[in-house]
Protein backbone atom coordinates (compact mmCIF):
# COMPACT_ATOMS: atom_id res chain seq x y z
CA UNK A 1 8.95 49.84 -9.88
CA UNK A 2 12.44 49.31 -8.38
CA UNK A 3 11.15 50.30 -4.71
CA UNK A 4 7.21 48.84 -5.27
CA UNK A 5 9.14 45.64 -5.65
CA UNK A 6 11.64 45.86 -2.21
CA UNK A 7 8.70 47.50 0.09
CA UNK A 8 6.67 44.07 -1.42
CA UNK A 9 9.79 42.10 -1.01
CA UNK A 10 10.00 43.53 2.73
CA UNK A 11 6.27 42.83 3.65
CA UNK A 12 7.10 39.06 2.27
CA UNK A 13 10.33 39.27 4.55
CA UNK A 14 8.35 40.34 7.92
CA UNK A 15 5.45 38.51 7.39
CA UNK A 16 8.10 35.05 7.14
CA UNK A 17 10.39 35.97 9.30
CA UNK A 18 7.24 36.27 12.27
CA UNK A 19 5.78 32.83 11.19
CA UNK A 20 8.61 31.64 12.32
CA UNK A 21 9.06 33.04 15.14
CA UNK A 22 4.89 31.58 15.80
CA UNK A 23 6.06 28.37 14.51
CA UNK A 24 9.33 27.82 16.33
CA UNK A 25 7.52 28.65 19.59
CA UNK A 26 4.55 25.77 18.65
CA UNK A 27 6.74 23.48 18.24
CA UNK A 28 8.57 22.64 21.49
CA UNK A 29 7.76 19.26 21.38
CA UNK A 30 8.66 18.72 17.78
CA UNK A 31 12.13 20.13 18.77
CA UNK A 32 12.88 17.46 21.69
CA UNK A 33 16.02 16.41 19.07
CA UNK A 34 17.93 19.73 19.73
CA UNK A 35 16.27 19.83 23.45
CA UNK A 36 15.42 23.87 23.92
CA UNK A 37 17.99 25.41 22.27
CA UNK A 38 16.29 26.10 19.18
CA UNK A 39 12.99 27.09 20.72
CA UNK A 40 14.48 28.60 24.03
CA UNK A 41 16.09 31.90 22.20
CA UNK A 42 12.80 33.21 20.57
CA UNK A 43 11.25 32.97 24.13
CA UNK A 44 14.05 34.42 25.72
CA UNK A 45 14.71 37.30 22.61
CA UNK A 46 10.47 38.36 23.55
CA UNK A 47 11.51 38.49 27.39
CA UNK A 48 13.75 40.63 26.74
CA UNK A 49 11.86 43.12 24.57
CA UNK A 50 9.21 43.40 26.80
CA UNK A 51 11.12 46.43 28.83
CA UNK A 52 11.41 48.09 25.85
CA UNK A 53 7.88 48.32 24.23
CA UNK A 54 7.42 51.54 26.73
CA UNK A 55 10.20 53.62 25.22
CA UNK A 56 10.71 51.93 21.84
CA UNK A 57 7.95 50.94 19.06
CA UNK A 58 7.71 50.17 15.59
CA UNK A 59 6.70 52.95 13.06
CA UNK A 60 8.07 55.71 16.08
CA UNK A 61 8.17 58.16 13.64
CA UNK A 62 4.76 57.56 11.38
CA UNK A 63 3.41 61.13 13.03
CA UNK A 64 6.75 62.85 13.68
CA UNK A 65 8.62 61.81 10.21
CA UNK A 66 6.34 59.23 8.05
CA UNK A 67 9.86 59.29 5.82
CA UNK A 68 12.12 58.27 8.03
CA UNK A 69 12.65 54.83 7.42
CA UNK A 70 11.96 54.99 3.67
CA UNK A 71 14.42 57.77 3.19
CA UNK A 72 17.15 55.41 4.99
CA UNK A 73 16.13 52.81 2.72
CA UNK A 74 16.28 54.73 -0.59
CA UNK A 75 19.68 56.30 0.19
CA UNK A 76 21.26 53.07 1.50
CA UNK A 77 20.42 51.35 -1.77
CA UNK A 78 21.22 54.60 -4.15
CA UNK A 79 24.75 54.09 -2.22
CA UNK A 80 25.06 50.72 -2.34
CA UNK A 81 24.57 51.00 -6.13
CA UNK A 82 27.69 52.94 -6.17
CA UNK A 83 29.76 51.44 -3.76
CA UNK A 84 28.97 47.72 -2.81
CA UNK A 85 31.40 47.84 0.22
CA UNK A 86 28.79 49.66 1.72
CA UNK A 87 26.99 46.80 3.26
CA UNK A 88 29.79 45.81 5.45
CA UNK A 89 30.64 49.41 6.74
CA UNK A 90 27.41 49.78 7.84
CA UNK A 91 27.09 46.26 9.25
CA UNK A 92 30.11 46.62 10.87
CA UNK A 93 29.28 50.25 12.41
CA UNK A 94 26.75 49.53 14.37
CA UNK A 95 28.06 46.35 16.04
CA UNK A 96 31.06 48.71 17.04
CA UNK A 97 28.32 51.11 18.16
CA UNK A 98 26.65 48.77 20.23
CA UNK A 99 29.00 47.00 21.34
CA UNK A 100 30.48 49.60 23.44
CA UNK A 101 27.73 50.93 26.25
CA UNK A 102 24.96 50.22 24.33
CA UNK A 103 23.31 51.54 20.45
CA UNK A 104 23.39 55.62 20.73
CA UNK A 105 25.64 56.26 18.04
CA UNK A 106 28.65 57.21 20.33
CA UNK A 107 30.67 55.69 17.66
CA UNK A 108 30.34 59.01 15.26
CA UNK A 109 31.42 61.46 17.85
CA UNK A 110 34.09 63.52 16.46
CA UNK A 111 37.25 64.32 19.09
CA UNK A 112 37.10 67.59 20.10
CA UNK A 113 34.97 69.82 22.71
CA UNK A 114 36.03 67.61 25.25
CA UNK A 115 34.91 64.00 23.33
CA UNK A 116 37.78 62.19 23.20
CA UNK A 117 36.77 59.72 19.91
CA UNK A 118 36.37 56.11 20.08
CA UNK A 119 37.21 56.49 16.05
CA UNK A 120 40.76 56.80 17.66
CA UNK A 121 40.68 53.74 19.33
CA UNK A 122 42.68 50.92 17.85
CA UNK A 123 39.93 48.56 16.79
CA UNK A 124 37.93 51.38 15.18
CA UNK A 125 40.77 53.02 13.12
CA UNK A 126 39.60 50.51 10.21
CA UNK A 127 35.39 51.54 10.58
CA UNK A 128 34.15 52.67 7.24
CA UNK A 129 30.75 53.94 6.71
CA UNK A 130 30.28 57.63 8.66
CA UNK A 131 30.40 59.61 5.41
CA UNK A 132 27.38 57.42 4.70
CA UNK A 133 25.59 58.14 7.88
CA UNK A 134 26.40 61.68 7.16
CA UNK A 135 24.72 61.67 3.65
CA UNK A 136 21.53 59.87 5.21
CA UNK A 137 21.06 62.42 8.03
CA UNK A 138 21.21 65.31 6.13
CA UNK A 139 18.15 64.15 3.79
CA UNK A 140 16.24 63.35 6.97
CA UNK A 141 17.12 67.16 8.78
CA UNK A 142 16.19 68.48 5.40
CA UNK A 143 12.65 65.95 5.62
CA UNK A 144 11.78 66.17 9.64
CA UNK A 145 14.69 68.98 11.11
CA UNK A 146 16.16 67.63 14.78
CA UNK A 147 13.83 64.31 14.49
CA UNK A 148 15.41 61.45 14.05
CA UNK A 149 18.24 60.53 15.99
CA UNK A 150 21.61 59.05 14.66
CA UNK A 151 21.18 56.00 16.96
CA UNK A 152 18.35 54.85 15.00
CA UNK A 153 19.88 55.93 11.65
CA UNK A 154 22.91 53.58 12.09
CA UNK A 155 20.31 50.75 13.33
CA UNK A 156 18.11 50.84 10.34
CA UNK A 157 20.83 51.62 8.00
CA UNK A 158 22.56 48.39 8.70
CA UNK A 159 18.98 46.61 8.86
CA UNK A 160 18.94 47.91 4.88
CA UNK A 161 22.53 46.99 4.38
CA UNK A 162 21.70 43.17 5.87
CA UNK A 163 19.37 43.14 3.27
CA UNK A 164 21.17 44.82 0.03
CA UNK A 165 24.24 42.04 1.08
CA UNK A 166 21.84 39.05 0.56
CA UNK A 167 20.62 38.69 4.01
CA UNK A 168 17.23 38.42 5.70
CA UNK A 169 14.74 41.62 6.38
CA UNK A 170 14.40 42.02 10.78
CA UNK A 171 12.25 44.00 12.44
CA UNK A 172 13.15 47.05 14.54
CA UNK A 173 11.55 49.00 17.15
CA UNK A 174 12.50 52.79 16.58
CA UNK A 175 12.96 55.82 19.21
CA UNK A 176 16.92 55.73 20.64
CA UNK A 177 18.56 58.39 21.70
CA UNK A 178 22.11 59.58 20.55
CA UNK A 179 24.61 59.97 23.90
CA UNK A 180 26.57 63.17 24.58
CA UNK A 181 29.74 61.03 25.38
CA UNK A 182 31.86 58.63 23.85
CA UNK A 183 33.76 55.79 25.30
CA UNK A 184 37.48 55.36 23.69
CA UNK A 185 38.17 53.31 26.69
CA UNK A 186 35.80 50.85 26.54
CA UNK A 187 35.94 50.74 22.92
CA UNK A 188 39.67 50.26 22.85
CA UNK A 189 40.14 47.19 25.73
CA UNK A 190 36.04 45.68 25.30
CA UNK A 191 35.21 45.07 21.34
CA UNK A 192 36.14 41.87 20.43
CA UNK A 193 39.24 41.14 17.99
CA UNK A 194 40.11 38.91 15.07
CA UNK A 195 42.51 37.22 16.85
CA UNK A 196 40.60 36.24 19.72
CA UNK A 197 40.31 32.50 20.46
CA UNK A 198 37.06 31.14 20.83
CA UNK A 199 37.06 31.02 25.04
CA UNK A 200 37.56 34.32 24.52
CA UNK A 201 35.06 35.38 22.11
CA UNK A 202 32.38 33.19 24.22
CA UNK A 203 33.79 35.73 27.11
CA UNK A 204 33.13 38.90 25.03
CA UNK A 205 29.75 38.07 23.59
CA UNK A 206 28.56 36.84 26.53
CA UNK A 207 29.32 40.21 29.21
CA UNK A 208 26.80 41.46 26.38
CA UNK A 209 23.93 38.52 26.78
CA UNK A 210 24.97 36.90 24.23
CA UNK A 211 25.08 32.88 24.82
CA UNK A 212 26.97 30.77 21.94
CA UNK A 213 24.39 30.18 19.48
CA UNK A 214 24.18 34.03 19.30
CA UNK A 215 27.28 34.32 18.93
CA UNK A 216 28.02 31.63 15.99
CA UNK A 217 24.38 33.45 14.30
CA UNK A 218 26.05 37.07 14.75
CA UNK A 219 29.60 36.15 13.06
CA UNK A 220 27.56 35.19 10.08
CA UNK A 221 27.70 39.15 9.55
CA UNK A 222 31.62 38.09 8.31
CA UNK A 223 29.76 36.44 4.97
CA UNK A 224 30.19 40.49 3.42
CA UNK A 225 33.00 42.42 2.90
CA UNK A 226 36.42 42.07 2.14
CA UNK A 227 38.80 40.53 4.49
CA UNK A 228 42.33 42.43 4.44
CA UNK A 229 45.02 40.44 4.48
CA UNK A 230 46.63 42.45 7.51
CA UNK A 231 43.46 40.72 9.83
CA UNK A 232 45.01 37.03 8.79
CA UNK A 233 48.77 37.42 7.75
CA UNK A 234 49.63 36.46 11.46
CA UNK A 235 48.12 32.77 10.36
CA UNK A 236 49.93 32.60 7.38
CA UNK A 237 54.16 32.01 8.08
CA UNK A 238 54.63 32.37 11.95
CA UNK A 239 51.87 31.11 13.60
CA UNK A 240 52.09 31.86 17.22
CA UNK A 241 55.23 32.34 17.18
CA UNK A 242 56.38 29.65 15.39
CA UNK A 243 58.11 28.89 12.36
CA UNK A 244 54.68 27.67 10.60
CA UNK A 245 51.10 28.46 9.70
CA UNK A 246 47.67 27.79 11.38
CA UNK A 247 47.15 24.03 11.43
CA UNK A 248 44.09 24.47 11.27
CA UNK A 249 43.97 26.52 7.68
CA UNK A 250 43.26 23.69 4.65
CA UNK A 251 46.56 23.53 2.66
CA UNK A 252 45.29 24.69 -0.47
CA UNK A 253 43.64 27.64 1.05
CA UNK A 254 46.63 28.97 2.69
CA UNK A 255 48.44 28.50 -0.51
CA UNK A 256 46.02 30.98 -2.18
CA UNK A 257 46.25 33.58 0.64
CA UNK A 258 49.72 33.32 0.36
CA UNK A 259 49.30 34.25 -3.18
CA UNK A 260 47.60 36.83 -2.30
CA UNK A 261 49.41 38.43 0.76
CA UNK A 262 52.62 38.18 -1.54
CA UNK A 263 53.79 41.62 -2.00
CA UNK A 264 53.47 41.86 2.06
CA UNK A 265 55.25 38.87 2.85
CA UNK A 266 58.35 39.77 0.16
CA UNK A 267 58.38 43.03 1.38
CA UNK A 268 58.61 42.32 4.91
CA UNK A 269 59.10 39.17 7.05
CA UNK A 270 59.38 40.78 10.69
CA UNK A 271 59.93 38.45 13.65
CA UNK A 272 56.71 39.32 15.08
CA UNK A 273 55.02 38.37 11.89
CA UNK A 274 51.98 37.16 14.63
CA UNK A 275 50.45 40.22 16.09
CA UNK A 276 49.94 40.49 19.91
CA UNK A 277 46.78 38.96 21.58
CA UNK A 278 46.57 42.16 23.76
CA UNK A 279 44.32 44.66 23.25
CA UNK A 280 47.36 47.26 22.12
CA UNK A 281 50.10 46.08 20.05
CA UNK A 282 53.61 46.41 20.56
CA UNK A 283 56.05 48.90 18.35
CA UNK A 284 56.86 45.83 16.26
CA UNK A 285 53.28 45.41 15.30
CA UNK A 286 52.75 49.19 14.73
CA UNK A 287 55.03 48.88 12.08
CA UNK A 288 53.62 45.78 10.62
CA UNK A 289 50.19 46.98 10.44
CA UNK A 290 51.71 50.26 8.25
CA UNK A 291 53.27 47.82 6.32
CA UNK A 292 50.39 45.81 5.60
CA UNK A 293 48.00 48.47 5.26
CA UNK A 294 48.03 47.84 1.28
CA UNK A 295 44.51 46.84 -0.18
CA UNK A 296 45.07 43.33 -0.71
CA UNK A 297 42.70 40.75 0.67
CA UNK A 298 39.98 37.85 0.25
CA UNK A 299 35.86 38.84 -0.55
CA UNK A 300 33.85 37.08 1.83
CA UNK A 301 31.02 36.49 -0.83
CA UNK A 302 33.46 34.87 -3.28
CA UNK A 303 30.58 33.78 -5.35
CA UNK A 304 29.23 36.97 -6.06
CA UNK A 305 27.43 39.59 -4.30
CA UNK A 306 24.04 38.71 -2.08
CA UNK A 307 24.57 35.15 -2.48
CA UNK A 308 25.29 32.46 -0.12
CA UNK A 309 24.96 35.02 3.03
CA UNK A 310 25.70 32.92 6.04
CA UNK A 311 25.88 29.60 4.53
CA UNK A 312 28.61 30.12 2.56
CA UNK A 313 30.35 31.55 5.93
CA UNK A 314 29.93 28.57 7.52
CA UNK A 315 30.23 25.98 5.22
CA UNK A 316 33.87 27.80 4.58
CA UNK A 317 34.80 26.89 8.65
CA UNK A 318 33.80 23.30 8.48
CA UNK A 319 36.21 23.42 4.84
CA UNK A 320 38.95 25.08 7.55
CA UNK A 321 38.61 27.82 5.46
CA UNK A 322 37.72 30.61 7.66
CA UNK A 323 40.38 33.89 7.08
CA UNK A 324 39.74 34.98 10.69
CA UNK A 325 41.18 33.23 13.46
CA UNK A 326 38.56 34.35 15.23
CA UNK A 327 35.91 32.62 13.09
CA UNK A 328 37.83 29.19 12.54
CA UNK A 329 38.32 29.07 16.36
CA UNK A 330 33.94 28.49 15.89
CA UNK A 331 34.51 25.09 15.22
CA UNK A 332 37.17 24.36 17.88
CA UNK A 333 34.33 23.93 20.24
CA UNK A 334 31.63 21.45 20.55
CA UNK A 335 28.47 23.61 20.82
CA UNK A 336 29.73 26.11 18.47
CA UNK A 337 30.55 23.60 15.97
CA UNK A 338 27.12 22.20 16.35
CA UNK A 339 25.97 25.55 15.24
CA UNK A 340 27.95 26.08 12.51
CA UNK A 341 26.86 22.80 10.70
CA UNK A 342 23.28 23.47 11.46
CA UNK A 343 23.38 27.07 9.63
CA UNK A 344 25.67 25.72 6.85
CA UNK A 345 22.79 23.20 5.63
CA UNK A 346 20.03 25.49 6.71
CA UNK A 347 19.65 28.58 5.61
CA UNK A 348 15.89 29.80 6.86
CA UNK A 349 17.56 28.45 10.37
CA UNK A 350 20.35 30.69 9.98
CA UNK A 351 18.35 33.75 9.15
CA UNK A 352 16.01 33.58 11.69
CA UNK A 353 18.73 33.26 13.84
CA UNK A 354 20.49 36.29 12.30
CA UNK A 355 17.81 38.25 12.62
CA UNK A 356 16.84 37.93 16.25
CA UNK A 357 20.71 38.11 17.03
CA UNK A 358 20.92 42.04 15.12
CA UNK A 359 17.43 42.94 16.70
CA UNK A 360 19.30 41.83 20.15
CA UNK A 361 22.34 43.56 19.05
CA UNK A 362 20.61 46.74 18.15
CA UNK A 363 18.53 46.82 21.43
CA UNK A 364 21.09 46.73 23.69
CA UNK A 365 21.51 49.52 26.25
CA UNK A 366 19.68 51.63 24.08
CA UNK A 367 19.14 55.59 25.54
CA UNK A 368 15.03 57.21 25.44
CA UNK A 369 13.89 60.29 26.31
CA UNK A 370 14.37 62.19 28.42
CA UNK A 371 18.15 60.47 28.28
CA UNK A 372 20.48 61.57 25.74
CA UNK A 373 19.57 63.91 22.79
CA UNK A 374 19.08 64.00 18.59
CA UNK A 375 21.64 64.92 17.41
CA UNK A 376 21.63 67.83 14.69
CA UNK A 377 24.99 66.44 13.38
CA UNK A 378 26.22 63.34 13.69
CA UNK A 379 30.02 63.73 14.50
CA UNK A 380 28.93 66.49 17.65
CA UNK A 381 27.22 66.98 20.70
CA UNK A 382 24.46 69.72 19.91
């Protein structure tokens, strides 16, 4: 009964989330208040999927591996039964995948017969979520051996985990490739970080088509997950190197981080309390991220789990509430300030916006055959 009523929940999803899309692009003229920028995306998102439809296709694997996609499913929400903080592992996995040289699931490579990992890199020492991707590809080699590729397992596995967190159902064209190298470099010096301020966020997103409406719609993936308090401590005593906090963190709210962060802040106080902007941190901050490698932290859906996905996000930054610099530096800027109002009163805006932002995400630089190869395991090269 459980999965009769997701696969009809799904259907209702798709068949919403494309009327839309129809609607948004009928109604140009209707829109004249917010010029093109709410119509201009879907046009530009169907553009840009046009190169694709060759190589990629919905339902790729209804003759090679009818299961595919349902198996993902099943497993993802057996797991996330178990272990909630599923959702934002797998969430987070494959924007780290993608991010760096496109969505071919370099991000699982294992270091060793000549891959040097990108799980070594500094931003990715905190990635969660492989021994999940693990779990689902071995029900899928034991279903379809050598079918389905672990590119497209960490796509529609965070697809499933959007939707277990709350969020909206996308639609996802199927048949990547996994890549026989991984990219430590890149991964290292490119992804963006959480203390990034928002000129340079607009920078990152951007060298990867994103403009700033994408942007604003794709940090709405921060409304899951628990924040640790080693990503915001920096804000919390010596801002910048100064003897304060983050102006721009409502008093009361950095009272109860402060609460929270106690134990770190009594049990160490270092001078360089504000971590370095660069992408590798100095000795001093080595030792303050050991130090602060403890479990305490904030939820992001501090109402309760798959509620308020994005609009509780954003209605949090215009509250100057945000934990991450990174996302309170959203409303330090006129357009994406603009965005974050619309999507914290709107929530059908936000998740249509959400969802053309992941299938975007998930698109990007993606390998086909005869590039690249499916993987038998995930963490090697066959």
């Amino acid at each position: 009964m459980l999965n009769f009523r997701m696969d009809f929940t799904r259907k209702l999803s798709f068949l919403v989330f494309m009327l839309c899309v129809l609607i948004s692009l009928k109604n140009q003229n209707a829109e004249t208040s917010r010029k093109a920028s709410f119509q201009n995306p879907v046009e530009r998102k169907l553009q840009e999927d046009d190169g694709l439809h060759e190589w990629l296709r919905y339902d790729y694997y209804n003759e090679s591996c009818p299961l595919a996609e349902r198996i993902i499913r099943s497993t993802v929400e057996e797991l996330y039964g178990l272990r909630p903080d599923v959702a934002p592992a797998l969430l987070r996995l494959v924007f780290h995948d993608c991010f760096v040289e496109g969505c071919d699931a370099s991000v699982l490579l294992d270091h060793g017969d000549g891959i040097q990992s990108e799980k070594d890199s500094l931003p990715n020492e905190s990635l969660r979520g492989y021994d999940v991707i693990d779990i689902i590809k071995l029900e899928l080699e034991e279903a379809c051996p050598g079918v389905v590729s672990c590119a497209d397992i960490v796509a529609l596995a965070a697809r499933e985990s959007v939707l277990m967190a709350g969020g909206p159902f996308y639609p996802l064209y199927t048949g990547r490739r996994d890549s026989i190298v991984a990219y430590p470099i890149i991964a290292t010096y490119e992804l963006p970080s959480p203390l990034d301020d928002l000129s340079k966020t607009i920078e990152s997103f951007a060298s990867r088509g994103f403009d700033e409406r994408e942007t604003v719609s794709l940090l709405g993936a921060h409304s899951t997950g628990t924040i640790h308090c080693k990503f915001f401590f920096h804000r919390l005593y010596n801002f910048s190197g100064g003897d304060g906090p983050d102006p721009s963190i409502d008093p009361e709210f950095l009272q109860l981080l402060r609460s929270n962060c106690n134990s770190i802040h009594h049990s160490s106080r270092p001078a360089s309390a504000s971590p370095s902007l660069s992408p590798l941190p100095s000795s001093e901050d080595n030792n303050l991220s050991t130090i602060l490698s403890q479990d305490a932290g904030m939820k992001m859906d501090y109402e309760g789990p798959r509620t308020g996905f994005g609009t509780l996000y954003y209605r949090s930054l215009l509250q100057r509430k945000g934990l991450l610099f990174v996302d309170q530096q959203l409303t330090s800027g006129a357009e994406t300030e603009t965005w974050v109002r619309a999507y914290s009163s709107d929530l059908s805006l936000f998740q249509r916006d959400f969802g053309l932002a992941m299938i975007k995400l998930s698109n990007l630089k993606v390998l086909t055959a005869p590039k690249g190869q499916v993987r038998l395991n995930c963490r090697k090269v066959n």
